[in-house]
Structure formats: C-alpha cells, structure tokens
PDB file of N, CA and C in Angstrom:
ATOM      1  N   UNK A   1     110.532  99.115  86.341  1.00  0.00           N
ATOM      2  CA  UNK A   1     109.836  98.027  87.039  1.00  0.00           C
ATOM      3  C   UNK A   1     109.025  97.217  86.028  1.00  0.00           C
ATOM      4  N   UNK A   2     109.081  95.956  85.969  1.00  0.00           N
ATOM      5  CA  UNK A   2     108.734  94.622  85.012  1.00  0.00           C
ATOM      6  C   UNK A   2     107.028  94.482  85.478  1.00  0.00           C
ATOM      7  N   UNK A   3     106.378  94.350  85.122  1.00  0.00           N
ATOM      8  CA  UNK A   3     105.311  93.964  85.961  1.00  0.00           C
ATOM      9  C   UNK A   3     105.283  92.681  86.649  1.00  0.00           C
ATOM     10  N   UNK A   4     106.131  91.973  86.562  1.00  0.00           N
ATOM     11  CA  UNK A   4     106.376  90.497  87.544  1.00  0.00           C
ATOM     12  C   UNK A   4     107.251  90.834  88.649  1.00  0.00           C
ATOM     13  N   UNK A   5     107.817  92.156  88.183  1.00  0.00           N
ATOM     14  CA  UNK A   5     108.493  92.778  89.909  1.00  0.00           C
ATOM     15  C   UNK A   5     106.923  93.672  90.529  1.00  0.00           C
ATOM     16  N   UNK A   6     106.081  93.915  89.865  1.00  0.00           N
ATOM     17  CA  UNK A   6     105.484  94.618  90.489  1.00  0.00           C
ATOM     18  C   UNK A   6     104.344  93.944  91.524  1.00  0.00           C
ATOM     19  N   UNK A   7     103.979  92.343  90.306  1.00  0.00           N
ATOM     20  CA  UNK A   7     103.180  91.279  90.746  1.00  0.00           C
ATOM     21  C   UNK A   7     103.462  90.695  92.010  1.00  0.00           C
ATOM     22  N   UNK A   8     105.070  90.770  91.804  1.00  0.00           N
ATOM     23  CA  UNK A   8     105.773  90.040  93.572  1.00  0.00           C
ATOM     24  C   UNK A   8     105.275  91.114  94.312  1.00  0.00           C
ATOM     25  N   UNK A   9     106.196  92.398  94.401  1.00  0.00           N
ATOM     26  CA  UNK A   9     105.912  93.516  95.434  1.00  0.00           C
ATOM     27  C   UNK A   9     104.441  93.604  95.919  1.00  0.00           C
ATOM     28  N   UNK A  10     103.173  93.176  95.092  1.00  0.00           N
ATOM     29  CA  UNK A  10     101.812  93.302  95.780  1.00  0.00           C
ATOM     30  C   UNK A  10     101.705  91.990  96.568  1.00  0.00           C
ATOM     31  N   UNK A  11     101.735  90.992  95.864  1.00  0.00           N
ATOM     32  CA  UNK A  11     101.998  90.005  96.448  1.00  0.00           C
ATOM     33  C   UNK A  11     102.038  89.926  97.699  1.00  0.00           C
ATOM     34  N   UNK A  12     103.497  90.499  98.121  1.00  0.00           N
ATOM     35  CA  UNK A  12     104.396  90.235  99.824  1.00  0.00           C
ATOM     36  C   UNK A  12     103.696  91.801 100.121  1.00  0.00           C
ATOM     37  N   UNK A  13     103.237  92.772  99.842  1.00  0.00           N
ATOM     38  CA  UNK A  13     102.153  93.389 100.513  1.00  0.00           C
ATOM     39  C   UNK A  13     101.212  92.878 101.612  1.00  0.00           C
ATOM     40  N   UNK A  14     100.043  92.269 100.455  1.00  0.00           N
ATOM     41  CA  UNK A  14      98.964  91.715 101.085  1.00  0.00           C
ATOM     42  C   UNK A  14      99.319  90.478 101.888  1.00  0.00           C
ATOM     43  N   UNK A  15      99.740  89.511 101.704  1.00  0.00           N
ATOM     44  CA  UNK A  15     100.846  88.572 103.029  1.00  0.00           C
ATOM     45  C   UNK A  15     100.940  89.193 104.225  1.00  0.00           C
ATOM     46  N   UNK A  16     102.084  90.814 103.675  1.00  0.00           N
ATOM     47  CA  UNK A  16     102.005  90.865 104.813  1.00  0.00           C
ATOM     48  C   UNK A  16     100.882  91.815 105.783  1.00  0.00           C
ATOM     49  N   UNK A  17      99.975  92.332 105.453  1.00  0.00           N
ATOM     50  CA  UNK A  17      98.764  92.385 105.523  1.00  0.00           C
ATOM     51  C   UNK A  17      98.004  91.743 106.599  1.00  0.00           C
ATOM     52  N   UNK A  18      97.976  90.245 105.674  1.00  0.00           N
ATOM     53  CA  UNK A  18      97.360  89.261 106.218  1.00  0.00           C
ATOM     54  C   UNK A  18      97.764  88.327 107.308  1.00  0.00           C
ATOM     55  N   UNK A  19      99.335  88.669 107.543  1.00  0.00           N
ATOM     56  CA  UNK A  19     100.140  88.320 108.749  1.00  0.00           C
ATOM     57  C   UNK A  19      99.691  89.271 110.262  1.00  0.00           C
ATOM     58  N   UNK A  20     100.094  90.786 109.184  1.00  0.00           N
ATOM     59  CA  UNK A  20      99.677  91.355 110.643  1.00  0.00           C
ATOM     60  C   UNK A  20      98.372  91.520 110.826  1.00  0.00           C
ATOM     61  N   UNK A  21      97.809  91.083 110.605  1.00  0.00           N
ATOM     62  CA  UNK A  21      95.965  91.426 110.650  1.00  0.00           C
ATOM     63  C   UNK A  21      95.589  89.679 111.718  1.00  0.00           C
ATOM     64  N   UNK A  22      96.290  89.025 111.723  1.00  0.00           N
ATOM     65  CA  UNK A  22      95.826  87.874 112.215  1.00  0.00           C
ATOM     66  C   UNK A  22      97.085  87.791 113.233  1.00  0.00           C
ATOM     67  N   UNK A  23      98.155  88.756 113.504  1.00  0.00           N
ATOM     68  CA  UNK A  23      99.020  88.279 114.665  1.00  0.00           C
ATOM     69  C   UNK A  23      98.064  89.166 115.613  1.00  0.00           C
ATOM     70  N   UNK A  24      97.607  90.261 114.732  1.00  0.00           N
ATOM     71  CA  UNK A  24      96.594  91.656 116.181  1.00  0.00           C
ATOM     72  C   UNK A  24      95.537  90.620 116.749  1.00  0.00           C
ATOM     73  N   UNK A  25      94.910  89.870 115.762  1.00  0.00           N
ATOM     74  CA  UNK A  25      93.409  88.978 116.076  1.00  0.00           C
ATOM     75  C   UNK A  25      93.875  87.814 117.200  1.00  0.00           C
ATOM     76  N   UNK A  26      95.683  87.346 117.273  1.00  0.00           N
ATOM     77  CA  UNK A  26      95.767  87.149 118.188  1.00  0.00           C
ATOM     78  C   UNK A  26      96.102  87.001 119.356  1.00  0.00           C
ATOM     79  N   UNK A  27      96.513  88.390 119.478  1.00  0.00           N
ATOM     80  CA  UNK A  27      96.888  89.106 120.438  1.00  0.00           C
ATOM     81  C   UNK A  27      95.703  89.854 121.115  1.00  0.00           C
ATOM     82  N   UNK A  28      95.100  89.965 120.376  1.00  0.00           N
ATOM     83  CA  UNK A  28      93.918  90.472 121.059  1.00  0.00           C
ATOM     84  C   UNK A  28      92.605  89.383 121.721  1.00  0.00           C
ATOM     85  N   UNK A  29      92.895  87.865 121.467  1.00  0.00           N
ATOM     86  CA  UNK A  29      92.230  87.315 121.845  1.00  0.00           C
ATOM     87  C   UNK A  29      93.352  86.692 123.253  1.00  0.00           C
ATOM     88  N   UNK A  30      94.200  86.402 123.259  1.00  0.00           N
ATOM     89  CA  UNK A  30      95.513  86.601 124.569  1.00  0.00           C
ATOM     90  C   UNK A  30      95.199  87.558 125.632  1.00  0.00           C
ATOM     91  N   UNK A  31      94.744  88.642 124.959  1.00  0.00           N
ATOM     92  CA  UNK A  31      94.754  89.591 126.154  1.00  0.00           C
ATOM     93  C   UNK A  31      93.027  89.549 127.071  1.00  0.00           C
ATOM     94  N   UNK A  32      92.187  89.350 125.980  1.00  0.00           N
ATOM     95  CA  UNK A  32      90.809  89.084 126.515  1.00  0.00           C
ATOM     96  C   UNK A  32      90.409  87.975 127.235  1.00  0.00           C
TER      97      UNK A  32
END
C-alpha cells in the first residue's frame, strides 16, 4: 500500500462518516 492509496482509503472513510452521520441527523429530525 502507497501512501496515496492509503490517503484515498481515509479520505472515503471520513466522507463516509460524514454522510452517515448527517443522513441519521436527518432522519431523526423526520421522525421528531
């Protein structure tokens, strides 16, 4: 592993992270 494969792989981590952390925030404001 290159560290520019490793730089991507954290990368699309935290994305996706930050995708599901804000689809729960709004889903949870839908349901309230």
């Amino acid at each position: 592993m290159t560290s520019r494969t490793l730089a991507a792989c954290f990368v699309g981590i935290i994305l996706a992270l930050i995708i599901l952390s804000a689809a729960t925030i709004l889903f949870i404001q839908a349901i309230a």
